[in-house]
N, C-alpha and C. Protein backbone atom coordinates (compact mmCIF):
# COMPACT_ATOMS: atom_id res chain seq x y z
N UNK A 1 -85.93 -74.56 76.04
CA UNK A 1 -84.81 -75.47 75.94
C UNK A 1 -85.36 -76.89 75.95
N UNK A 2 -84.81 -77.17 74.86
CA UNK A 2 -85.44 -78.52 74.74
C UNK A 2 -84.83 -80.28 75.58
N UNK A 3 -84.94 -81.33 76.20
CA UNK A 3 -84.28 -81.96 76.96
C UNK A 3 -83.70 -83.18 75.33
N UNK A 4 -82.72 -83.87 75.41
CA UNK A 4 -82.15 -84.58 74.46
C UNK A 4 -82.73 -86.00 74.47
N UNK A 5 -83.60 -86.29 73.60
CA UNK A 5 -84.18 -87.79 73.67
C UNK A 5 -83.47 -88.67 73.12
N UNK A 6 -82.03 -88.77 73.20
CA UNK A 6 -80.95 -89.76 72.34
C UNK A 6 -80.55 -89.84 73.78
N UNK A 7 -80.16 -91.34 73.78
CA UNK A 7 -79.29 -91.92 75.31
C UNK A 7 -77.92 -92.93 74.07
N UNK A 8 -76.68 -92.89 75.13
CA UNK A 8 -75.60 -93.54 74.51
C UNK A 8 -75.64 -94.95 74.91
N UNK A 9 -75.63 -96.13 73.88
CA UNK A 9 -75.23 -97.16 74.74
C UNK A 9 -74.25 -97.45 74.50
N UNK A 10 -73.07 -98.21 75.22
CA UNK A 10 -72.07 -98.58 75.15
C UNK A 10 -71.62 -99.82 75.35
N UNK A 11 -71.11 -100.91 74.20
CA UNK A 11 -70.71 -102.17 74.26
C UNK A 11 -69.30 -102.61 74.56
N UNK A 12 -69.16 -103.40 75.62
CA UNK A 12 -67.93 -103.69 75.56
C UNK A 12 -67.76 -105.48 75.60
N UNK A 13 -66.89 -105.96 75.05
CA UNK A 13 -66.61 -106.99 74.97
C UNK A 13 -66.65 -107.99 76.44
N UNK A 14 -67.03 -108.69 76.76
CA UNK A 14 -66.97 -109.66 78.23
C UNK A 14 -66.21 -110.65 77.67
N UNK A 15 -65.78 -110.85 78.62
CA UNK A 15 -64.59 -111.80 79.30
C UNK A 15 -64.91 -113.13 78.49
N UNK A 16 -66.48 -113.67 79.22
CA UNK A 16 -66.86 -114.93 79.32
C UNK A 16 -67.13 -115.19 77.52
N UNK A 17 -67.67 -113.67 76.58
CA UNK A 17 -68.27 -114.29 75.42
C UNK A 17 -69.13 -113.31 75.22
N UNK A 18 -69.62 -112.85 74.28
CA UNK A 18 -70.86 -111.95 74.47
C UNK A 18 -70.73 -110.55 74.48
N UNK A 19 -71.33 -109.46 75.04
CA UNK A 19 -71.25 -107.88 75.18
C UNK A 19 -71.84 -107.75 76.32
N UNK A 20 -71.54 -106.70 76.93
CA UNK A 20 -71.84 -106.08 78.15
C UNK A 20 -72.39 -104.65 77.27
N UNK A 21 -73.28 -104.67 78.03
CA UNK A 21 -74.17 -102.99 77.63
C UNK A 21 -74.35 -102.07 78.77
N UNK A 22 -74.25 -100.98 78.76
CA UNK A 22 -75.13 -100.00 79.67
C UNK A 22 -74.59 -98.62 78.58
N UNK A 23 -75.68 -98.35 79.53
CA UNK A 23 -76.31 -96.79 79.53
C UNK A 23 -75.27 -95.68 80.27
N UNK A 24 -74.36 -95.02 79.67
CA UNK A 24 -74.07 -93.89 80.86
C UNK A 24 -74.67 -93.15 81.47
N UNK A 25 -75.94 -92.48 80.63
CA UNK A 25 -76.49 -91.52 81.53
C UNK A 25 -77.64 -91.89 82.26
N UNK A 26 -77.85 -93.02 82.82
CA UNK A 26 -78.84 -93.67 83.16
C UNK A 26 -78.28 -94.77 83.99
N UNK A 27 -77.70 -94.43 85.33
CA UNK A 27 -76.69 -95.54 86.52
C UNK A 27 -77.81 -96.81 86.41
N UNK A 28 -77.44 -97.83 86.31
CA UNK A 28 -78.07 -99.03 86.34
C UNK A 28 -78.48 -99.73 85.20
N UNK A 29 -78.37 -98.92 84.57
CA UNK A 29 -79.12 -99.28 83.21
C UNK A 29 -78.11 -100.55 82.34
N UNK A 30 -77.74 -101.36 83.10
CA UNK A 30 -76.82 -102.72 82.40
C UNK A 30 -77.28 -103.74 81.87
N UNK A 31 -76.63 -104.33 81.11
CA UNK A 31 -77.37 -106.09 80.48
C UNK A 31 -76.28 -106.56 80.24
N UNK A 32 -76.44 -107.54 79.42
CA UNK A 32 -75.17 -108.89 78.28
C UNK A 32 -75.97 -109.36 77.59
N UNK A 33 -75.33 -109.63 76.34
CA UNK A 33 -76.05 -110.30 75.50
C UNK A 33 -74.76 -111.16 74.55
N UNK A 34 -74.99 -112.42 73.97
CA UNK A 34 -74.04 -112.91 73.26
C UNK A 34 -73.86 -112.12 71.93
N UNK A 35 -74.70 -110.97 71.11
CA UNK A 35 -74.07 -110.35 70.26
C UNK A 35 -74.47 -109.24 70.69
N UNK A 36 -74.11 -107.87 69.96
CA UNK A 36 -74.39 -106.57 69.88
C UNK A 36 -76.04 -106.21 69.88
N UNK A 37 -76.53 -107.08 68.85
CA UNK A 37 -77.74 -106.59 68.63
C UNK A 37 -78.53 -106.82 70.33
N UNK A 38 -78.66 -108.22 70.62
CA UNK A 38 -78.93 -108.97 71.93
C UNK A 38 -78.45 -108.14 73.02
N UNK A 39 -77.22 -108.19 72.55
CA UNK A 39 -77.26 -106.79 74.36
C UNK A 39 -77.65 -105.39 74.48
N UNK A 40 -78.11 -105.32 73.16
CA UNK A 40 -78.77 -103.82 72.84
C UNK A 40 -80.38 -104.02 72.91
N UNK A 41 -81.01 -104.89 72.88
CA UNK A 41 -82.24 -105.72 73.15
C UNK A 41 -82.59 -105.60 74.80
N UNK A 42 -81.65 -106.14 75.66
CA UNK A 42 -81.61 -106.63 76.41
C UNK A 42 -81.29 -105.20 77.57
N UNK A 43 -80.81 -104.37 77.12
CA UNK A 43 -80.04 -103.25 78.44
C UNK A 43 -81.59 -102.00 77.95
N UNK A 44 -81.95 -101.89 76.71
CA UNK A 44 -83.32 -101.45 76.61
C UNK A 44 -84.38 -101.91 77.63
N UNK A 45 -84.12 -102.87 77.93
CA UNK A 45 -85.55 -103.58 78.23
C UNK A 45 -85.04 -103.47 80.05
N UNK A 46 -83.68 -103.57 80.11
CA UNK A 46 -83.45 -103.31 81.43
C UNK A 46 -84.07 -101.90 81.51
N UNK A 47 -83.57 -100.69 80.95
CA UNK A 47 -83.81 -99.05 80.92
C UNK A 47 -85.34 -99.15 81.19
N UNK A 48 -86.26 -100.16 80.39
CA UNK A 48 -87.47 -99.56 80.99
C UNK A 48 -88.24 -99.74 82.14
N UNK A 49 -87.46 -101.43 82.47
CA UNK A 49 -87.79 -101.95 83.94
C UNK A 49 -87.36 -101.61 84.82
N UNK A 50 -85.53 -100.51 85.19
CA UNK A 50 -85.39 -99.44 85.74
C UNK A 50 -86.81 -98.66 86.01
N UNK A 51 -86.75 -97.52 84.63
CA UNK A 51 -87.96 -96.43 84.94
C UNK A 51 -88.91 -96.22 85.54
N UNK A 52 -89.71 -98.04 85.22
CA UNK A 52 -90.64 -98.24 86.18
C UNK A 52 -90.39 -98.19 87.34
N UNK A 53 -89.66 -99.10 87.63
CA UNK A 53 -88.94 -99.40 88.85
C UNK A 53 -89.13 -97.90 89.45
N UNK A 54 -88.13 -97.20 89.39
CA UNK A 54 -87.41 -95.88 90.19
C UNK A 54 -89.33 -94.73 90.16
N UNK A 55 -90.05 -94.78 88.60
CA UNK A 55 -91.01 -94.13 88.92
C UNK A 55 -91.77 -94.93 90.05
N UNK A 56 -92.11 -95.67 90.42
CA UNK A 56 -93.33 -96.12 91.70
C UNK A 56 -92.81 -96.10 92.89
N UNK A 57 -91.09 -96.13 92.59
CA UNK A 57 -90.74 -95.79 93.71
C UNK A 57 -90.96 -94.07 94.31
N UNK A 58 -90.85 -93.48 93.20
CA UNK A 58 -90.88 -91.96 93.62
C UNK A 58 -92.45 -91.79 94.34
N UNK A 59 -93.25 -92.64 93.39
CA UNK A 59 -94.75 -92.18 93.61
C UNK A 59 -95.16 -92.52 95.39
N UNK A 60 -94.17 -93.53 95.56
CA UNK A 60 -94.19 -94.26 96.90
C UNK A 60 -93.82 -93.04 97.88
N UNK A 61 -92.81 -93.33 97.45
CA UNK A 61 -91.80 -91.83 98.59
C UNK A 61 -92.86 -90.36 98.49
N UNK A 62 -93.52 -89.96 97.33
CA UNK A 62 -93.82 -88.41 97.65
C UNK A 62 -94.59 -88.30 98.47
N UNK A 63 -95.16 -86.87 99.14
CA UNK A 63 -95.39 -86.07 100.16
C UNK A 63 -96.97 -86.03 99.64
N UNK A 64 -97.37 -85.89 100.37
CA UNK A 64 -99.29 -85.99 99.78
C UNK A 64 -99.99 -84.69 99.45
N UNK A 65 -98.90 -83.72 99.89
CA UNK A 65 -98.74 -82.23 99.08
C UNK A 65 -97.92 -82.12 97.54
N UNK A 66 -97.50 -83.24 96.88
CA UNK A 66 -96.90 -83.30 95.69
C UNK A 66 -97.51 -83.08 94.86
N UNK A 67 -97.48 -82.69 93.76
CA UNK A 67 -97.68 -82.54 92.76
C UNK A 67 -96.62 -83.29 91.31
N UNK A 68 -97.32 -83.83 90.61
CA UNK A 68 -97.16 -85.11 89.78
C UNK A 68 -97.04 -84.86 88.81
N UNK A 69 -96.63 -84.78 87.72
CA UNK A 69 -96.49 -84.42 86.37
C UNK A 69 -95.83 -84.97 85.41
N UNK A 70 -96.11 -85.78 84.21
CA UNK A 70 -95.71 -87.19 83.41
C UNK A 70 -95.60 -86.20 82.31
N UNK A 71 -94.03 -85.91 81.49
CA UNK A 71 -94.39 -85.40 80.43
C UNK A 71 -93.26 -86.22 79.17
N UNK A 72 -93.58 -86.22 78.12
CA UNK A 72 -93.17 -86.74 77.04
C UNK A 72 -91.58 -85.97 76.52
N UNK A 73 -90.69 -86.12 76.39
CA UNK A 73 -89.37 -85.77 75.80
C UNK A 73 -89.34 -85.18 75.02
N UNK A 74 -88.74 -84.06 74.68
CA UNK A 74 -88.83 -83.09 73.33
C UNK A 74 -87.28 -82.93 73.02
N UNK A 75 -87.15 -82.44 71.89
CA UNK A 75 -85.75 -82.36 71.88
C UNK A 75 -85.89 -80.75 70.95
């Protein structure tokens, strides 16, 4: 079974001007940008500074009996 390497983003209009972006399947994963393209630029670049983020955190937190394993997305 293969895991799905497509994520949804979703734009919605802000208040102030601009787009609001995030990620549903990925909690945090938010930005703004003054057009579509820009907040689709911008909530990417959040998604990967998340990943990092949350991976060093894991690497931080595991057990020194863990076992580690980095694998690439297949669909």
């Amino acid at each position: 079974m293969g895991v799905d390497r497509e994520l949804t983003i979703v734009f919605e209009p802000a208040e102030e001007g601009g787009f609001t972006a995030y990620i549903p399947e990925v909690p945090g994963a938010v930005s703004e940008g003054e057009t579509i393209s820009e907040a689709r630029d911008m909530v990417l670049d959040a998604l990967r500074e998340l990943t990092q983020y949350r991976r060093e955190a894991a690497l931080r937190a595991k057990s020194p009996r863990s076992v580690v394993e980095r694998v690439a997305t297949v669909s």
